[in-house]
C-alpha atoms as a PDB file:
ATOM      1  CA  UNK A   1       0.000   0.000   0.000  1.00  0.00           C
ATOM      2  CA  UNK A   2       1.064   3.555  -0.846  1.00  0.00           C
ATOM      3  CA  UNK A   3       0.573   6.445   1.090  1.00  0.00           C
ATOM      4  CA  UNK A   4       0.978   9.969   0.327  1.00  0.00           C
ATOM      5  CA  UNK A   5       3.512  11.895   2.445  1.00  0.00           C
ATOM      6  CA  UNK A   6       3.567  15.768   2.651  1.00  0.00           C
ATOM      7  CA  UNK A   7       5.394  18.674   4.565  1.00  0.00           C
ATOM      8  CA  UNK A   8       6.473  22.155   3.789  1.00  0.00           C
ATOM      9  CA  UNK A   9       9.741  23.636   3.173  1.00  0.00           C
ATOM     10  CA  UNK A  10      11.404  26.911   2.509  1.00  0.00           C
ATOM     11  CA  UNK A  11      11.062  27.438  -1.572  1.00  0.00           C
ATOM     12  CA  UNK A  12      14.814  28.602  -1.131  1.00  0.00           C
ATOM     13  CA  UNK A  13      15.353  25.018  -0.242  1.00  0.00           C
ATOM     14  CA  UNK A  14      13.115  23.427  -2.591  1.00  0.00           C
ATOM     15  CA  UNK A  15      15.970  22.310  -5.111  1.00  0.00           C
ATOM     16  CA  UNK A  16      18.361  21.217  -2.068  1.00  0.00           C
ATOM     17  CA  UNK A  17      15.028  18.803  -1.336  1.00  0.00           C
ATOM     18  CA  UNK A  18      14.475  17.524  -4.831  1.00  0.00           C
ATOM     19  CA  UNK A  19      17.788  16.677  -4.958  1.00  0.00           C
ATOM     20  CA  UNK A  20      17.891  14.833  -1.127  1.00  0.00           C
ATOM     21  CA  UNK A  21      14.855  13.201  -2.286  1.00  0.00           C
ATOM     22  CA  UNK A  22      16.461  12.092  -5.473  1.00  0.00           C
ATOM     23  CA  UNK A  23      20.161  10.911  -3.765  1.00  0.00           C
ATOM     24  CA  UNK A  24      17.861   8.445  -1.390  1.00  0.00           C
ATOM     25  CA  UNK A  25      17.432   6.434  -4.967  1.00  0.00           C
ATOM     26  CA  UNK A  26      20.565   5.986  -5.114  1.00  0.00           C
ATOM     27  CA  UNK A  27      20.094   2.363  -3.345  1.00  0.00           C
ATOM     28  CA  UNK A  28      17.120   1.545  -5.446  1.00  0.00           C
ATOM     29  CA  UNK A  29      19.185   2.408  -8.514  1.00  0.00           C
ATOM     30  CA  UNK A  30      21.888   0.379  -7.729  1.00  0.00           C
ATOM     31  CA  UNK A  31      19.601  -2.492  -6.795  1.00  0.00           C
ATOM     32  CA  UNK A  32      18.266  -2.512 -10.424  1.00  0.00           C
ATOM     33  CA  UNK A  33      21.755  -2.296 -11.820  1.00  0.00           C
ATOM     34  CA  UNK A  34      22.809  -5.759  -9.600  1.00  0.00           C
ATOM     35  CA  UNK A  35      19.775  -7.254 -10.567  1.00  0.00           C
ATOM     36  CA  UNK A  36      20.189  -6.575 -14.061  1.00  0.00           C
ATOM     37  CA  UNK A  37      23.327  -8.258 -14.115  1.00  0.00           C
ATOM     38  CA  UNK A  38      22.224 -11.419 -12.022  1.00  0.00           C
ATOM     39  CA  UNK A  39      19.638 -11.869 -14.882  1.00  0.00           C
ATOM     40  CA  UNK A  40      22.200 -11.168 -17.889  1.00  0.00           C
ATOM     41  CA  UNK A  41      24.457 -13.596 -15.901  1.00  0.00           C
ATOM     42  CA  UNK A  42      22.042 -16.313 -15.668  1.00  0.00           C
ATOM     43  CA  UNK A  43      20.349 -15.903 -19.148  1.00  0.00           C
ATOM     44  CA  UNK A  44      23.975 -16.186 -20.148  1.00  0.00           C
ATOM     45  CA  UNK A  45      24.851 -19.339 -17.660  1.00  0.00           C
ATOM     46  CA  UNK A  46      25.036 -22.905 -19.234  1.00  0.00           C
ATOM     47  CA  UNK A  47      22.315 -23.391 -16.249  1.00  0.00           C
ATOM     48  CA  UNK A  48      19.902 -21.402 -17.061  1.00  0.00           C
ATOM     49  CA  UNK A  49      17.589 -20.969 -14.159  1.00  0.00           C
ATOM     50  CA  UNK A  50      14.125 -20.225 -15.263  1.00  0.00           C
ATOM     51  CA  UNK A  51      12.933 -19.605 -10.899  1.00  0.00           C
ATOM     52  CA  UNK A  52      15.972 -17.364 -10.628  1.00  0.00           C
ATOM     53  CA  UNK A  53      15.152 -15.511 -13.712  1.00  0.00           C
ATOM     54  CA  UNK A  54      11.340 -14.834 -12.796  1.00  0.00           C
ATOM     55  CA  UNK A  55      12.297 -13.706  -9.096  1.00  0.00           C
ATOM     56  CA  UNK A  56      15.032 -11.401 -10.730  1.00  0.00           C
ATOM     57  CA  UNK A  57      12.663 -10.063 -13.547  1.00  0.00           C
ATOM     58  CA  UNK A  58       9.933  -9.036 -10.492  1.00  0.00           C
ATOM     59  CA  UNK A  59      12.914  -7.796  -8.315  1.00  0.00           C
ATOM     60  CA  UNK A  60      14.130  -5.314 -11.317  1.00  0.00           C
ATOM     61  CA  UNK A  61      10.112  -4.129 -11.954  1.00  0.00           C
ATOM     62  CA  UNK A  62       9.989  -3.290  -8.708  1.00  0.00           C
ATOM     63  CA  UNK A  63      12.876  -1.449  -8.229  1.00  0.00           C
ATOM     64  CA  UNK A  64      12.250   0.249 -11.470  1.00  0.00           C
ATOM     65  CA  UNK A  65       8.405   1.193 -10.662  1.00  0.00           C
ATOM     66  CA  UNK A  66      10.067   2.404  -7.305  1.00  0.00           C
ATOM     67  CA  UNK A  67      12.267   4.811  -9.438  1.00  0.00           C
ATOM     68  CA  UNK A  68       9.689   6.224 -12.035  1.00  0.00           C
ATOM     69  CA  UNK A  69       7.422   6.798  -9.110  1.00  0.00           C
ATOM     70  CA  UNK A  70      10.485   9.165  -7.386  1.00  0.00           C
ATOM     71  CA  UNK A  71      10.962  10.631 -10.621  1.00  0.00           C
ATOM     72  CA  UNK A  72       7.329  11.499 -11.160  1.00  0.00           C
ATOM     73  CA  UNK A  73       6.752  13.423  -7.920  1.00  0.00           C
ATOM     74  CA  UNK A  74      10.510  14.948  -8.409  1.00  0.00           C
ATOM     75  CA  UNK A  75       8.941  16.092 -11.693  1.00  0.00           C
ATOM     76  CA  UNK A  76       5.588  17.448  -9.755  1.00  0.00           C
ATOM     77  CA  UNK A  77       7.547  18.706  -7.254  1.00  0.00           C
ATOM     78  CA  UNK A  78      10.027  20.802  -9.723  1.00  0.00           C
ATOM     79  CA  UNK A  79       6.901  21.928 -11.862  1.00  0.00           C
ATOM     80  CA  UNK A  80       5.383  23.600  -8.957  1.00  0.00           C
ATOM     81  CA  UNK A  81       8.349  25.184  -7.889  1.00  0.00           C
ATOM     82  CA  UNK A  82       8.475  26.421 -11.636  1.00  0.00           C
ATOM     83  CA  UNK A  83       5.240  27.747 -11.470  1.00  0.00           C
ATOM     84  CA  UNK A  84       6.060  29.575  -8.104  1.00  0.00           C
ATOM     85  CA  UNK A  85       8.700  31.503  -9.912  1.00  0.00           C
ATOM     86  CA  UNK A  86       6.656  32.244 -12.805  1.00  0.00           C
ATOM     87  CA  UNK A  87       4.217  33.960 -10.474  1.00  0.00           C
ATOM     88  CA  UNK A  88       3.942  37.570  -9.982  1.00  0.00           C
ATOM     89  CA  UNK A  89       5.742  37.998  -6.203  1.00  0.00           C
ATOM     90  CA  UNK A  90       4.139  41.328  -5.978  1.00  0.00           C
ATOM     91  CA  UNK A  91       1.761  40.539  -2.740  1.00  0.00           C
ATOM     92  CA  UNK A  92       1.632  43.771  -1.479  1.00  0.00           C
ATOM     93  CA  UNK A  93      -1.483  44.968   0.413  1.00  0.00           C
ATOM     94  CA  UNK A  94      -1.947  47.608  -2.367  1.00  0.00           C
ATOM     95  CA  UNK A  95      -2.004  44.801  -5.002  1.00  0.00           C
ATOM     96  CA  UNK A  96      -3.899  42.641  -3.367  1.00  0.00           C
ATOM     97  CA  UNK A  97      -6.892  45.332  -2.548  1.00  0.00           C
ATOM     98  CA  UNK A  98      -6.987  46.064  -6.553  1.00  0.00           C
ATOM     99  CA  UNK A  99      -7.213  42.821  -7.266  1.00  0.00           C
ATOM    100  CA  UNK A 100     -10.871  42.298  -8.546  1.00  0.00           C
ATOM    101  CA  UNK A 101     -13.360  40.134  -5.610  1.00  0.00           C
ATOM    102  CA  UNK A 102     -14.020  36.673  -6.330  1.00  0.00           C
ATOM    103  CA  UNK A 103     -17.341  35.871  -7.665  1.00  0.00           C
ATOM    104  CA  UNK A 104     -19.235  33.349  -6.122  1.00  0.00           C
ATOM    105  CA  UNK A 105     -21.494  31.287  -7.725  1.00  0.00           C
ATOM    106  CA  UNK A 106     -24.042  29.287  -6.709  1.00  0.00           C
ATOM    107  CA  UNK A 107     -25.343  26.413  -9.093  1.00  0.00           C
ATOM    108  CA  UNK A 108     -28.011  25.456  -6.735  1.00  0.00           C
ATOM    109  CA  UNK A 109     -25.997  22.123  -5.163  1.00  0.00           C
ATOM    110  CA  UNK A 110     -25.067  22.501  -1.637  1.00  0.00           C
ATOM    111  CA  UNK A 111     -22.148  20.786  -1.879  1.00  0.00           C
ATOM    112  CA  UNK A 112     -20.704  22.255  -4.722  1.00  0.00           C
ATOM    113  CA  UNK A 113     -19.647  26.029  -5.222  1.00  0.00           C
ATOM    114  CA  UNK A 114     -17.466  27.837  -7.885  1.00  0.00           C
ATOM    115  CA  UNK A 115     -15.667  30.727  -7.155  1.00  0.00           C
ATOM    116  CA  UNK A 116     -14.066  32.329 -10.342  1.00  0.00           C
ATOM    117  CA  UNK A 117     -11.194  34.722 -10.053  1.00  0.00           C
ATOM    118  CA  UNK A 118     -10.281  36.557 -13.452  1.00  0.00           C
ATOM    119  CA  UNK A 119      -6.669  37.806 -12.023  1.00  0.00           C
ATOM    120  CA  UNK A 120      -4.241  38.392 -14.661  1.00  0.00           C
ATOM    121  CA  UNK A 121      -0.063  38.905 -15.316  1.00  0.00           C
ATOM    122  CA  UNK A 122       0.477  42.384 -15.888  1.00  0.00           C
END
């Protein structure tokens, strides 16, 4: 079972993060490079294990699933930092009081309300 972990950090230390949380693969990579080579090695072998070869092949998916799903939330994590310095950093109370009220509005489901904000880059 997966669970999805969270917590905050400086955005000056976003990148020093991303790349902490990419070094701890560093294991998992090497894993999948060993395991590679045990199944070269026995596809290669005179006696060819066909058990070995199956536990090796689900070994090396794992490991590998385990590294795409680092590298997608590396790549969501990177893409939001992105967007944060895209973003006008211009919060200042002046701004924010010109900037036009949210409209609410209600499409007659209690549970559901859209609020639309028309803000734009200037």
């Amino acid at each position: 079972m997966r669970v999805r972990l969270s917590y905050t950090a400086e955005v000056d230390d976003v990148l020093e993060e991303a790349s902490l949380l990419f070094g701890n693969l560093s294991t998992t990579i090497q894993r999948a490079i060993d395991t590679y080579n045990d199944i070269t090695t026995n596809l290669k072998d005179d006696e060819f294990n066909p058990k070995i070869f199956h536990e090796d092949i689900d070994k090396l998916r794992q490991n590998l699933a385990k590294i795409d799903t680092r590298c997608v939330e590396l790549e969501q994590i990177i893409a939001g930092y992105s967007d944060y310095q895209r973003a006008p950093q211009d919060f200042s109370p002046e701004t924010l009081e010109s900037a036009p009220t949210p409209e609410i509005i209600d499409d007659s489901s209690p549970s559901v309300v859209v609020v639309e904000n028309d803000m734009t880059n200037d």
